[in-house]
Protein backbone atom coordinates (compact mmCIF):
# COMPACT_ATOMS: atom_id res chain seq x y z
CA UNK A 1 -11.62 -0.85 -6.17
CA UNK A 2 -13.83 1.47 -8.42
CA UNK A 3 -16.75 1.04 -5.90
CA UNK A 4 -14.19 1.57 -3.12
CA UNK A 5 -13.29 5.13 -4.36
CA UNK A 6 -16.45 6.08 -5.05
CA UNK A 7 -17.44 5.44 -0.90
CA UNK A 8 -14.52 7.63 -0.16
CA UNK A 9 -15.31 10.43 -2.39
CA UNK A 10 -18.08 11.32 0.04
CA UNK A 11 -16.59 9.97 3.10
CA UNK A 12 -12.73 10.89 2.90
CA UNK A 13 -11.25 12.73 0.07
CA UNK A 14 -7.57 12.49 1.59
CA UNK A 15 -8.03 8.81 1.53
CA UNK A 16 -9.66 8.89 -2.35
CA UNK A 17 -6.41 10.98 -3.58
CA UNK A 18 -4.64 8.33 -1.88
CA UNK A 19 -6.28 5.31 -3.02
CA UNK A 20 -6.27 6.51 -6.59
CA UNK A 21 -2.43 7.50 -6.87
CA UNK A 22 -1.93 3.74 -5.69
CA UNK A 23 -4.43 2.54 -8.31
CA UNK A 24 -2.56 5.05 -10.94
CA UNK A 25 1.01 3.12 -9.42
CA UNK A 26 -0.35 -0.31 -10.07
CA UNK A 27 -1.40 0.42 -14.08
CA UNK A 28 2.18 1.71 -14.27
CA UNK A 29 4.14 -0.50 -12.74
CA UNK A 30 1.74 -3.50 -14.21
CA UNK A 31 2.51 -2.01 -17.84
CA UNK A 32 6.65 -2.02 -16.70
CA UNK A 33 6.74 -5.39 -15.50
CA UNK A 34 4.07 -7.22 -17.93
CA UNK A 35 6.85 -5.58 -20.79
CA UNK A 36 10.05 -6.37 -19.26
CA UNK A 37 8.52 -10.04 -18.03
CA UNK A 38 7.29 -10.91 -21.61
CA UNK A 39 10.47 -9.94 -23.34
CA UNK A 40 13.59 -10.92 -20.88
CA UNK A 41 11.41 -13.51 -17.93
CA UNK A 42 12.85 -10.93 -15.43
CA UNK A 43 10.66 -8.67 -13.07
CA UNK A 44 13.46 -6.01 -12.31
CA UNK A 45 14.35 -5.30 -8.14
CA UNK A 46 14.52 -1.82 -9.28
CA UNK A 47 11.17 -1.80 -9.96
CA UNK A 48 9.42 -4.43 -7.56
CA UNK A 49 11.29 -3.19 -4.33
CA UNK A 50 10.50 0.44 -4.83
CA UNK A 51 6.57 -0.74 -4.99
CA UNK A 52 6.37 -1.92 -1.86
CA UNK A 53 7.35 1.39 -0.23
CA UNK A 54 5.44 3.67 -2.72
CA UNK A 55 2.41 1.22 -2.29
CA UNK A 56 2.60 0.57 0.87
CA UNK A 57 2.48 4.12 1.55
CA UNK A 58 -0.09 5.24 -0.36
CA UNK A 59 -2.53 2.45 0.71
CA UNK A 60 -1.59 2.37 4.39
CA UNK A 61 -2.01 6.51 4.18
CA UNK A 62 -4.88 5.88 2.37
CA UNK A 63 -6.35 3.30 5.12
CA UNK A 64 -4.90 5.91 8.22
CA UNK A 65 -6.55 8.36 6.10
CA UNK A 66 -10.48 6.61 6.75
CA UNK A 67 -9.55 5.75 10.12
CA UNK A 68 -8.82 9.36 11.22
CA UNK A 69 -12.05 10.24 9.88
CA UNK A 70 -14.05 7.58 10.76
CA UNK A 71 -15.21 9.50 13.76
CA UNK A 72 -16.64 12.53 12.33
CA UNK A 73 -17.66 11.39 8.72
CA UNK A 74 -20.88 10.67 7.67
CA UNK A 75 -21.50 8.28 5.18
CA UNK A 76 -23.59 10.05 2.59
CA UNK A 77 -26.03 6.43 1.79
CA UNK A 78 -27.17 5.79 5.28
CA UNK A 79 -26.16 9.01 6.82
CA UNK A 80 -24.88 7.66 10.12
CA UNK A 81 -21.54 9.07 11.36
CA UNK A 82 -18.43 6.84 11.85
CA UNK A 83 -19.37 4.55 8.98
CA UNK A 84 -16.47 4.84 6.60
CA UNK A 85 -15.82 1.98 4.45
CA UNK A 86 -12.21 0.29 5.45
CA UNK A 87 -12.93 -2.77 3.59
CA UNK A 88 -10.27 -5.06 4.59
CA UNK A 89 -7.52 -2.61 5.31
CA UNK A 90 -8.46 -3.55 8.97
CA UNK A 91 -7.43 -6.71 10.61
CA UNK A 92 -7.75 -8.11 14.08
CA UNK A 93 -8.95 -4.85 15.21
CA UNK A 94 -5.95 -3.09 13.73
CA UNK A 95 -6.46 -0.59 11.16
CA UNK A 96 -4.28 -1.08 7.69
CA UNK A 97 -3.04 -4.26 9.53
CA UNK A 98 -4.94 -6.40 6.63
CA UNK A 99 -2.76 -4.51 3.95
CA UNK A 100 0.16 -5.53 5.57
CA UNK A 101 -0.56 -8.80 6.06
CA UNK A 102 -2.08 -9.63 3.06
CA UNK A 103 1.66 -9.18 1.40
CA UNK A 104 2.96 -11.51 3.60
CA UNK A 105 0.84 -14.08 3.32
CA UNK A 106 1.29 -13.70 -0.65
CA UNK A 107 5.04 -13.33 0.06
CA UNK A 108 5.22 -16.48 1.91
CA UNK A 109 2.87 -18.47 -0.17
CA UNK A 110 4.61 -17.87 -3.41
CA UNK A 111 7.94 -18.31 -1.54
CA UNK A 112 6.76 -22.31 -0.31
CA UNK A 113 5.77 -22.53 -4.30
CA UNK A 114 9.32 -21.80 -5.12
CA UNK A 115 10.51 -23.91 -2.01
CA UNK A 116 8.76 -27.02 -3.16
CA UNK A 117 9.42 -26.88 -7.00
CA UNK A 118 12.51 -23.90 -7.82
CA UNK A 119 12.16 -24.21 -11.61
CA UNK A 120 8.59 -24.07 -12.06
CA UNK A 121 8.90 -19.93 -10.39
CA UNK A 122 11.72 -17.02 -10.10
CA UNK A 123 12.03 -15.00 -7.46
CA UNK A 124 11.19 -12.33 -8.96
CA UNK A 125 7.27 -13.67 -8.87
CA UNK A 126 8.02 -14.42 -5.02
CA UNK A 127 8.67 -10.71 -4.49
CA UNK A 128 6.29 -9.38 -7.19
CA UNK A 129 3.15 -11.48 -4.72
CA UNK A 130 4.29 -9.28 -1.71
CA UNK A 131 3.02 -6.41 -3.40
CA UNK A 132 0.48 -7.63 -5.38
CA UNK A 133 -0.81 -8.36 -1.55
CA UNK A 134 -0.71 -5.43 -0.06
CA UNK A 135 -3.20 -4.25 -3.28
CA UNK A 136 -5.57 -6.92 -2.71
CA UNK A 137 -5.31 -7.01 1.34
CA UNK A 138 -6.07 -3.53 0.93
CA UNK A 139 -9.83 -5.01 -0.37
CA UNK A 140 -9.75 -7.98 2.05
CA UNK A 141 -9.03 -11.65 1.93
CA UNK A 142 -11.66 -12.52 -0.37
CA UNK A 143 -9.59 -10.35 -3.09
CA UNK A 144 -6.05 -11.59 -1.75
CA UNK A 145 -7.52 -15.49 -2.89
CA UNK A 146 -9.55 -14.01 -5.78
CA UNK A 147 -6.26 -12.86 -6.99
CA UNK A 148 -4.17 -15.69 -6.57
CA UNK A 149 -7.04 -17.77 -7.86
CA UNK A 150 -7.21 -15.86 -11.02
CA UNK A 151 -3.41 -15.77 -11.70
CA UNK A 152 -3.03 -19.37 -11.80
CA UNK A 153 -6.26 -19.51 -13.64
CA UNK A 154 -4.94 -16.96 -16.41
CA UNK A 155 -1.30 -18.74 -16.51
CA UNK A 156 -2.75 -22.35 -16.52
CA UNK A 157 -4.90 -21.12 -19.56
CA UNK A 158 -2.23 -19.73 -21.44
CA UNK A 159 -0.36 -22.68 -21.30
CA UNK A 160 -2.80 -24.92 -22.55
CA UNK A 161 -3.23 -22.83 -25.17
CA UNK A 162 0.51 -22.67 -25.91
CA UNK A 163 0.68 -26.14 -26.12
CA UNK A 164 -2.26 -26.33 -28.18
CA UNK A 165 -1.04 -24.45 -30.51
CA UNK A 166 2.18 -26.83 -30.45
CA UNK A 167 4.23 -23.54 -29.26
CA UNK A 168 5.97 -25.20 -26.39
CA UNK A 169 6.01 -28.11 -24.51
CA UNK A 170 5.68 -29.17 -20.70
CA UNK A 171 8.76 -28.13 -20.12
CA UNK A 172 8.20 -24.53 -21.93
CA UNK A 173 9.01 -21.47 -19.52
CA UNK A 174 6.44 -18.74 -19.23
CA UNK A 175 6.69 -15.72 -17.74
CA UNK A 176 4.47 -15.62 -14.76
CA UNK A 177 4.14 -12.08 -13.60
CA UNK A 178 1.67 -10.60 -16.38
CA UNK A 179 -0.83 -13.21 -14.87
CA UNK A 180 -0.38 -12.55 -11.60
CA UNK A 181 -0.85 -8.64 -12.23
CA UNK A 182 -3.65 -9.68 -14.07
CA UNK A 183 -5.15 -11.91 -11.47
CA UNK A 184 -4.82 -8.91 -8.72
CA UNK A 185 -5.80 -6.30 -11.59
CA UNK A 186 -9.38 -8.75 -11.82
CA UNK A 187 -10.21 -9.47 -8.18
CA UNK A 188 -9.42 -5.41 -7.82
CA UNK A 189 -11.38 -4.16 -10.51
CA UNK A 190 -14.15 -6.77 -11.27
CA UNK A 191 -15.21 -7.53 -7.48
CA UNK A 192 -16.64 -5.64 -5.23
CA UNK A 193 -14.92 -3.95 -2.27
């Protein structure tokens, strides 16, 4: 995500201001919902339904935003015009179609997790994945399963250390959410758009 704002700095400053309020949304509403989660295992509607409009519109502005200019921009490394970097916002030919459907296909993922086993995940982590995937479609598939990856990664690790430390059991509830905004905060930040 860093690299991506730094290509549209020089390419598309609408679409930077964009990209970074969204980025500036997700540290917020990660530090709300990693609290709340942690303390009551609740990721509050009144928080998770509101991000996928304020998300959604910044990065889908943000991806409209490098479209519109992709005709006249010049990208400042190669310095051949139209070459503004979309990442994955574009899908099937269809610009910011990859944001969208990367939070659907985490929406409907998580919701066959909670289909197929209903105490092992709330739905509050079913709704929490649709915009986690609209962050990480933003970047592209590669991020969307990067993301998910990492979440279950983080969460499996934590429990294994929980019951190492003979803190819980098998049965022990954790709160899920903090790892999958960690999981989408790594595959944003740590790979490369």
């Amino acid at each position: 995500m860093i690299r991506r704002l730094g290509e549209l700095w020089g390419t598309s400053f609408p679409a930077f201001w964009l990209l970074l309020a969204a980025c500036v949304y997700f540290a917020v509403m990660a530090t709300r919902l990693t609290v709340i989660d942690v303390r009551h295992h609740l990721l509050p509607n009144r928080i998770v339904f509101p991000s996928y409009a304020i998300a959604g519109g910044l990065l889908l502005g943000a991806a409209i935003a490098v479209t519109l200019a992709g005709g006249a921009a010049a990208n400042l490394s190669t310095g051949t015009a139209g070459s503004v970097p979309d990442g994955g916002a574009s899908f099937l030919g269809v610009p910011a179609l990859g944001i969208v459907a990367g939070g659907a296909v985490l929406w409907v993922f998580y919701f066959i997790l909670r289909l197929v086993y209903p105490p092992g995940m709330g739905f509050g982590d079913v709704k929490l994945a649709g915009v986690l995937g609209l962050y990480l479609g933003y970047l592209g598939w590669a991020h969307v399963f990067a993301g998910t990856f990492a979440a279950f990664l983080f969460g499996g690790l934590w429990s294994v250390g929980v019951l190492a430390a003979r803190r819980g059991t098998l049965k022990s509830s954790i709160p899920f959410g903090p790892f999958m905004l960690a999981g989408a905060a790594a595959a944003m930040f740590a790979l490369p758009a």
